[in-house]
C-alpha atoms as a PDB file:
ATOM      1  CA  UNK A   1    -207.526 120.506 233.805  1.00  0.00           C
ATOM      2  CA  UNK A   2    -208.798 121.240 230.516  1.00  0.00           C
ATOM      3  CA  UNK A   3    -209.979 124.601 230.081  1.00  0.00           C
ATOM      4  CA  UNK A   4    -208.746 126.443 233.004  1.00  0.00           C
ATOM      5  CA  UNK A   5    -205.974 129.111 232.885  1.00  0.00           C
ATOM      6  CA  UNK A   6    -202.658 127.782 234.832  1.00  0.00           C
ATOM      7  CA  UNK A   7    -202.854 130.155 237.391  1.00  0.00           C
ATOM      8  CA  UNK A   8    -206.483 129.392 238.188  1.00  0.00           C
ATOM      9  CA  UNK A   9    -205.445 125.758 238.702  1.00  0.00           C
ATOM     10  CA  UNK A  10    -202.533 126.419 240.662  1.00  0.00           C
ATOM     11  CA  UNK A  11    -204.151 128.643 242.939  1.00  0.00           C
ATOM     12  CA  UNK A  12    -207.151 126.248 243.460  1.00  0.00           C
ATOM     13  CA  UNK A  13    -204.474 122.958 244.304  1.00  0.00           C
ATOM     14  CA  UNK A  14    -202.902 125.284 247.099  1.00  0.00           C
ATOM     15  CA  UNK A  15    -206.388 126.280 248.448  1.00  0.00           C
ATOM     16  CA  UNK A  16    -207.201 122.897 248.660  1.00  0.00           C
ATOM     17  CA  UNK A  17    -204.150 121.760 249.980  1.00  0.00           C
ATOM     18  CA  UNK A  18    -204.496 124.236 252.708  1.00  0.00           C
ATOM     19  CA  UNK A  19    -208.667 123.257 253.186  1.00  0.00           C
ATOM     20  CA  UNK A  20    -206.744 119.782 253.440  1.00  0.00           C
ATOM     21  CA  UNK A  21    -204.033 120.841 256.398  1.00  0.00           C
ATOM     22  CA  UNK A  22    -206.865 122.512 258.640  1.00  0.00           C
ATOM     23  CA  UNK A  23    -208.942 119.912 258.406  1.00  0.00           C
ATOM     24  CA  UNK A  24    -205.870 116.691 259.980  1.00  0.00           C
ATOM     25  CA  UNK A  25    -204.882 119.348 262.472  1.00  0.00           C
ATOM     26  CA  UNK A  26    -208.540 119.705 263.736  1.00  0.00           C
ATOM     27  CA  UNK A  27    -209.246 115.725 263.199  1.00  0.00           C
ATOM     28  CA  UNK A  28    -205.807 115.198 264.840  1.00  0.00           C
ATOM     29  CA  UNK A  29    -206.766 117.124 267.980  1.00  0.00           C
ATOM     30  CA  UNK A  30    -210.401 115.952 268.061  1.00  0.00           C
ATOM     31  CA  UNK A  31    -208.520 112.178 268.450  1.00  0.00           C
ATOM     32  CA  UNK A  32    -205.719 113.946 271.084  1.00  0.00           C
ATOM     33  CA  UNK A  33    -208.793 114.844 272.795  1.00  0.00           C
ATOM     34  CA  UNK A  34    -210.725 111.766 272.562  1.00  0.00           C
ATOM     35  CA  UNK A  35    -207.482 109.052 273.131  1.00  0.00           C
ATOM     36  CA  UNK A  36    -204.306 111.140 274.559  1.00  0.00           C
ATOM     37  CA  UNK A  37    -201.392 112.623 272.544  1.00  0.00           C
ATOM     38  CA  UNK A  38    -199.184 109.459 272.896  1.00  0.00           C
ATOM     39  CA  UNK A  39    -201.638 107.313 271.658  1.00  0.00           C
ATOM     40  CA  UNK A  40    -202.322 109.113 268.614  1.00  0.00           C
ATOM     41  CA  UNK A  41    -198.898 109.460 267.915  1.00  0.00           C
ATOM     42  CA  UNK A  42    -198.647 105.996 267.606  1.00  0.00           C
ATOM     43  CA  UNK A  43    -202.414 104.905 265.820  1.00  0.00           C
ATOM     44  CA  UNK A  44    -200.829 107.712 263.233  1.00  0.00           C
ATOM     45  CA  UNK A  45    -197.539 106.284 263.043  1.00  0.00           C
ATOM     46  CA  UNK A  46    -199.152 102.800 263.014  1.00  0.00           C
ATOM     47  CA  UNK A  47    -201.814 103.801 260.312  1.00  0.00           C
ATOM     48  CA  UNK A  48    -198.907 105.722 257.976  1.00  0.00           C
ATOM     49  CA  UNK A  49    -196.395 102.280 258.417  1.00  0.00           C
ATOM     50  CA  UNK A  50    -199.614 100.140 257.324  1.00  0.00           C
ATOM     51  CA  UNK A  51    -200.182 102.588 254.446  1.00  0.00           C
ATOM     52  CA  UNK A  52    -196.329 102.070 252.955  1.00  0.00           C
ATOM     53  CA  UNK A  53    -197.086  98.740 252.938  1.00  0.00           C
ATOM     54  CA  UNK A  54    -200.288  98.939 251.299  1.00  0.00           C
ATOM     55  CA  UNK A  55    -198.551 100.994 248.950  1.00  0.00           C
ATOM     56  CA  UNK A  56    -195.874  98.935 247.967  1.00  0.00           C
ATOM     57  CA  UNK A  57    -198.914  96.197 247.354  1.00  0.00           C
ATOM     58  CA  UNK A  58    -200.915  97.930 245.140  1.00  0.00           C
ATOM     59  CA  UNK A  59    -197.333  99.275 243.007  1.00  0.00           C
ATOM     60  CA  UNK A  60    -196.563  95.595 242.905  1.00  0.00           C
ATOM     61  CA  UNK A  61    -200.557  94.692 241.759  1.00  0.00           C
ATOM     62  CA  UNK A  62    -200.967  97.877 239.625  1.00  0.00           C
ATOM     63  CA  UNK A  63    -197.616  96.891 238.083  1.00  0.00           C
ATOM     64  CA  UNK A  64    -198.727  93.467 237.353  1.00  0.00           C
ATOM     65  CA  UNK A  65    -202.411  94.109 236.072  1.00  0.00           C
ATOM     66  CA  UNK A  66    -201.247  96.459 233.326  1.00  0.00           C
ATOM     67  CA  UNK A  67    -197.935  93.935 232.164  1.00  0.00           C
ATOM     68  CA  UNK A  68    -201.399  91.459 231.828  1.00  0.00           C
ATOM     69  CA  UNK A  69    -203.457  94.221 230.338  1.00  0.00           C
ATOM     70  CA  UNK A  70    -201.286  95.153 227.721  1.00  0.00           C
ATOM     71  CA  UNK A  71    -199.489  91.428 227.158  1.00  0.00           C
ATOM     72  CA  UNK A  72    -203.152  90.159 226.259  1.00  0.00           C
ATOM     73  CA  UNK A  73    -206.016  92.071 223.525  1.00  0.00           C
ATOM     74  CA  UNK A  74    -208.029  93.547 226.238  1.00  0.00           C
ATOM     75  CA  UNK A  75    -208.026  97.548 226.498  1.00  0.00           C
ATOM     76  CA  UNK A  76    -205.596  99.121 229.032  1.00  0.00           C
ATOM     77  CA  UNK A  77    -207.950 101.737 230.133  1.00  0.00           C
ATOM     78  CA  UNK A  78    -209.408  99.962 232.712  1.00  0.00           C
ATOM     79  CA  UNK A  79    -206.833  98.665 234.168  1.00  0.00           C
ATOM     80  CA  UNK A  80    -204.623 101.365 234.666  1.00  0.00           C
ATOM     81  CA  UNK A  81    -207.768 103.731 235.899  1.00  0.00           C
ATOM     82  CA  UNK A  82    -208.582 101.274 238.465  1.00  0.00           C
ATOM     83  CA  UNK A  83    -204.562 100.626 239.424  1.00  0.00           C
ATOM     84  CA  UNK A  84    -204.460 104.829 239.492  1.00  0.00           C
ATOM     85  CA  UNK A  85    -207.494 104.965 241.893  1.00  0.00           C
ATOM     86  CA  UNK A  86    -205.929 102.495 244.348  1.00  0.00           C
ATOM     87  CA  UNK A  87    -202.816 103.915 244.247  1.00  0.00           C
ATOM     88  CA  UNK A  88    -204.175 106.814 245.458  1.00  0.00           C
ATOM     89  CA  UNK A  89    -206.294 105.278 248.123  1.00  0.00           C
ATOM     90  CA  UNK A  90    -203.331 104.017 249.178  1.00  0.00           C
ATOM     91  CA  UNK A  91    -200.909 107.295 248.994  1.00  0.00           C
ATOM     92  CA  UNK A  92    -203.970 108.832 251.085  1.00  0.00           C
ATOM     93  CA  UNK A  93    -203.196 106.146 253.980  1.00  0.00           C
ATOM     94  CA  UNK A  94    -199.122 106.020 254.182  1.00  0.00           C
ATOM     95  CA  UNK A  95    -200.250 109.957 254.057  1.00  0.00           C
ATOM     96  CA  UNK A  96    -199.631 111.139 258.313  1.00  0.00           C
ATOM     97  CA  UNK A  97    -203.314 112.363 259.172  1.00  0.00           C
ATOM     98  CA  UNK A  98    -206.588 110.442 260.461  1.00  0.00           C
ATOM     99  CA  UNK A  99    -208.612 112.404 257.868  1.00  0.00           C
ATOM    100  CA  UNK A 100    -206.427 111.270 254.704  1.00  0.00           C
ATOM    101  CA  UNK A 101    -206.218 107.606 256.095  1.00  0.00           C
ATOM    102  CA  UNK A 102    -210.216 107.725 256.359  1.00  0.00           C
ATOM    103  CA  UNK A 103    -210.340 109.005 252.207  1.00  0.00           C
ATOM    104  CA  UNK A 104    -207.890 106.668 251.378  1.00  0.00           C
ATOM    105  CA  UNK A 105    -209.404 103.285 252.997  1.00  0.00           C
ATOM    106  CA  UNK A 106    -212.935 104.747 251.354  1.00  0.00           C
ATOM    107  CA  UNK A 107    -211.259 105.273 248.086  1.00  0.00           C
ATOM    108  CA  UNK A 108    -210.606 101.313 248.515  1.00  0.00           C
ATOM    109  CA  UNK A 109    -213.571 100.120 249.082  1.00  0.00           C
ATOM    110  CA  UNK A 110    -215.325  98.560 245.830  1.00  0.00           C
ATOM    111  CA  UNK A 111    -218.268 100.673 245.445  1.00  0.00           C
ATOM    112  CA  UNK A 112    -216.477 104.188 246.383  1.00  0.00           C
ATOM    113  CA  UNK A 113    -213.613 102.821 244.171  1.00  0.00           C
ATOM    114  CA  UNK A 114    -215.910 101.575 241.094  1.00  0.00           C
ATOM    115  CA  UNK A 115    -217.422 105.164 241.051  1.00  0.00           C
ATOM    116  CA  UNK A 116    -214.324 106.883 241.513  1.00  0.00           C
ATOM    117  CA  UNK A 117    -213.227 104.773 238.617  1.00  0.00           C
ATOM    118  CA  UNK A 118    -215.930 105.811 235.962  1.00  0.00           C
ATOM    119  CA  UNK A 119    -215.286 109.742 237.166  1.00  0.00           C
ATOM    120  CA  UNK A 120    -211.952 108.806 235.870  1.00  0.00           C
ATOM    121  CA  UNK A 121    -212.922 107.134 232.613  1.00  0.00           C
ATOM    122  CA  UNK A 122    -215.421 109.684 231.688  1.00  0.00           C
ATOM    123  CA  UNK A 123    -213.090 112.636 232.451  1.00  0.00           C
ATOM    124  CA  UNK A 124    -210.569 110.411 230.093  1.00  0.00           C
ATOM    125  CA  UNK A 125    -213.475 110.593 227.101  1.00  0.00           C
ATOM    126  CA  UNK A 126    -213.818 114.380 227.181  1.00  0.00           C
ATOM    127  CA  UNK A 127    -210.216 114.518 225.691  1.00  0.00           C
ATOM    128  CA  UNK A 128    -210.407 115.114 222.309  1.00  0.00           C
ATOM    129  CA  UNK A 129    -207.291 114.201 221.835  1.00  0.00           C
ATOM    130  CA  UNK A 130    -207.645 110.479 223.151  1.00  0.00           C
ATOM    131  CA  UNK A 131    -210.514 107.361 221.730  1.00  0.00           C
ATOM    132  CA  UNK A 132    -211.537 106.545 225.449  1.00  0.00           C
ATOM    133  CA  UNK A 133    -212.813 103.286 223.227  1.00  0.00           C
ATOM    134  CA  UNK A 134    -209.228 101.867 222.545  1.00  0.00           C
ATOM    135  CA  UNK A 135    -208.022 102.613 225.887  1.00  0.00           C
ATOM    136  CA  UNK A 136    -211.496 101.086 227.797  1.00  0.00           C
ATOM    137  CA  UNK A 137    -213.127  99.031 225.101  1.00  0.00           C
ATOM    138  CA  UNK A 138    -216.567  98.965 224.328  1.00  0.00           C
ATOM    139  CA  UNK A 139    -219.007 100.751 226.468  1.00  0.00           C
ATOM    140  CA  UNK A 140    -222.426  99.856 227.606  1.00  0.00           C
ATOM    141  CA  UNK A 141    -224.944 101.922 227.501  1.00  0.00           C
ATOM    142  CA  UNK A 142    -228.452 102.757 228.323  1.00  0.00           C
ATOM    143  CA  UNK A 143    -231.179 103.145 225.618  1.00  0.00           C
ATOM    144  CA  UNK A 144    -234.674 103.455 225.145  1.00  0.00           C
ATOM    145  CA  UNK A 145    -237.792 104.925 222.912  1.00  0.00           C
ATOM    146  CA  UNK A 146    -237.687 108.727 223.585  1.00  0.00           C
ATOM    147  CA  UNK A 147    -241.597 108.997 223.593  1.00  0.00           C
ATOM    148  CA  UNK A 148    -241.982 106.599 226.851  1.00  0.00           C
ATOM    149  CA  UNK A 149    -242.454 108.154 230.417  1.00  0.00           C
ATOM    150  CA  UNK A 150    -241.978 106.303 233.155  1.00  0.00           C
ATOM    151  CA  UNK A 151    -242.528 102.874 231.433  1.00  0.00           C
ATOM    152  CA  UNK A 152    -246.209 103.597 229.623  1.00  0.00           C
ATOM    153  CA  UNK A 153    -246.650 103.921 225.815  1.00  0.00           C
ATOM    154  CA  UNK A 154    -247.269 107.087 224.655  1.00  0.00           C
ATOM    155  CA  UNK A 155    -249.178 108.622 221.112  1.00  0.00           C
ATOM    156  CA  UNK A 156    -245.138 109.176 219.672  1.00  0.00           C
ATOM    157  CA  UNK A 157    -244.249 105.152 220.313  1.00  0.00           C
ATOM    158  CA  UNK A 158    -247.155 104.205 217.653  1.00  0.00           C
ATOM    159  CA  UNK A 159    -245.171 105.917 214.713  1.00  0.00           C
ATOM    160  CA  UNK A 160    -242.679 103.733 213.162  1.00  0.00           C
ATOM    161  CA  UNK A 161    -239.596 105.583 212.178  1.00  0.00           C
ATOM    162  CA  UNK A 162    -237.343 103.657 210.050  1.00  0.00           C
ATOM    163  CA  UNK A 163    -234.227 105.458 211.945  1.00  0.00           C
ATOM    164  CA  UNK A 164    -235.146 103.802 215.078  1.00  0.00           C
ATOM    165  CA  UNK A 165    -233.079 100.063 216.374  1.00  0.00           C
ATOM    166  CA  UNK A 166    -234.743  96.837 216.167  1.00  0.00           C
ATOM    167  CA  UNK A 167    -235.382  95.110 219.487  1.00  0.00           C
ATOM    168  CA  UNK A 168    -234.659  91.409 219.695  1.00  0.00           C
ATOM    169  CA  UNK A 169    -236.557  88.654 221.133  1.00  0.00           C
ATOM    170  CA  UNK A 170    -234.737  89.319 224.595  1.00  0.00           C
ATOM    171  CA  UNK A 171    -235.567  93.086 225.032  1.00  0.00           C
ATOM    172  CA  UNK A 172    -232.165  93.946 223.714  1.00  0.00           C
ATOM    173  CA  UNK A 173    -231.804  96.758 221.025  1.00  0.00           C
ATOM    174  CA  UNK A 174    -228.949  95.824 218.225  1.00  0.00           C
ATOM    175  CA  UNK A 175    -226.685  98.171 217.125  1.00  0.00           C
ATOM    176  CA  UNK A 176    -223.682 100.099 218.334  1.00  0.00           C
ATOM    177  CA  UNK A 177    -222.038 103.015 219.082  1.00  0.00           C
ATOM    178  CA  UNK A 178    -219.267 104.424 217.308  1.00  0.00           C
ATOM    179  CA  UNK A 179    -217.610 107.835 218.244  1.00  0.00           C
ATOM    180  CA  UNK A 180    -220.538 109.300 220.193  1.00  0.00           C
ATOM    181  CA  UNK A 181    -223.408 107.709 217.805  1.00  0.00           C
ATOM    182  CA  UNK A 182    -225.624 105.155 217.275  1.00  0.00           C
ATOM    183  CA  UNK A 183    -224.355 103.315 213.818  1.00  0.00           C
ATOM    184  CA  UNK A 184    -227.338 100.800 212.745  1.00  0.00           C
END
């Protein structure tokens, strides 16, 4: 947590791990309610045992991905953010509570975990201390003529500035980015 004063930090992982408590005690008695106390003593014992095991799989995966990422040229970064996000999908399931279970299995999804991933990655770049390019690789980007809106030509696209990328047959502008800028 860069930027924030220990304390601050601290105090905002407790509130949230107390947010966190309320909420599987009410989720646990809404499903008491809904299914019987037994019952959900054993869907939450049931859920938690699947989550070990789920667990132990993605260790195992996680563990194997970056030995393959790091044995071979490509970058590590995205491997081990996507390993870390899984993992803790999967801590959220073996986790005892309905609520955790449910963040955890939508932390594993593809799409939830793909986003997660890039929250990751991006919060990795804003270190100063770290080139998010050796650990990810190269990163695409989105680019386009600053004078357009919303697809249509406007007076500023008719001036030719010598600063600007050439566009190739295929639409594509050449060039790349190094450190934060466009190197031509």
């Amino acid at each position: 947590m860069r930027g924030r004063d220990p304390a601050t930090a601290a105090l905002s992982s407790v509130a949230a791990l107390v947010v966190l408590a309320v909420i599987e005690i009410a989720t646990f008695v809404e499903v008491v309610r809904a299914i019987g106390g037994p019952a959900a003593a054993l869907l939450l014992t049931a859920i938690s045992a699947a989550g070990l095991l789920l667990l132990r799989h993605e260790v195992v995966r996680g563990r194997r991905l970056l030995q393959a990422a790091v044995g071979g040229s490509a970058p590590v970064g995205r491997s081990a953010s996507d390993s870390a996000v899984r993992l803790f999908g999967a801590v959220l399931v073996a986790l005892p509570g309905f609520f955790s279970a449910a963040l955890g299995l939508i932390l594993l999804l593809p799409p939830s975990r793909m986003l997660i991933r890039r929250a990751v990655e991006r919060s990795v770049e804003e270190q100063d201390d770290i080139s998010a390019a050796d650990l990810f690789g190269p990163r695409r980007v989105r680019a386009g003529r600053a004078g357009r809106r919303g697809g249509r030509a406007t007076p500023a696209d008719d001036a030719v500035d010598p600063r600007t990328p050439t566009r190739t047959a295929a639409g594509a502008i050449e060039g790349e980015i190094l450190d934060g800028e466009a190197a031509r």
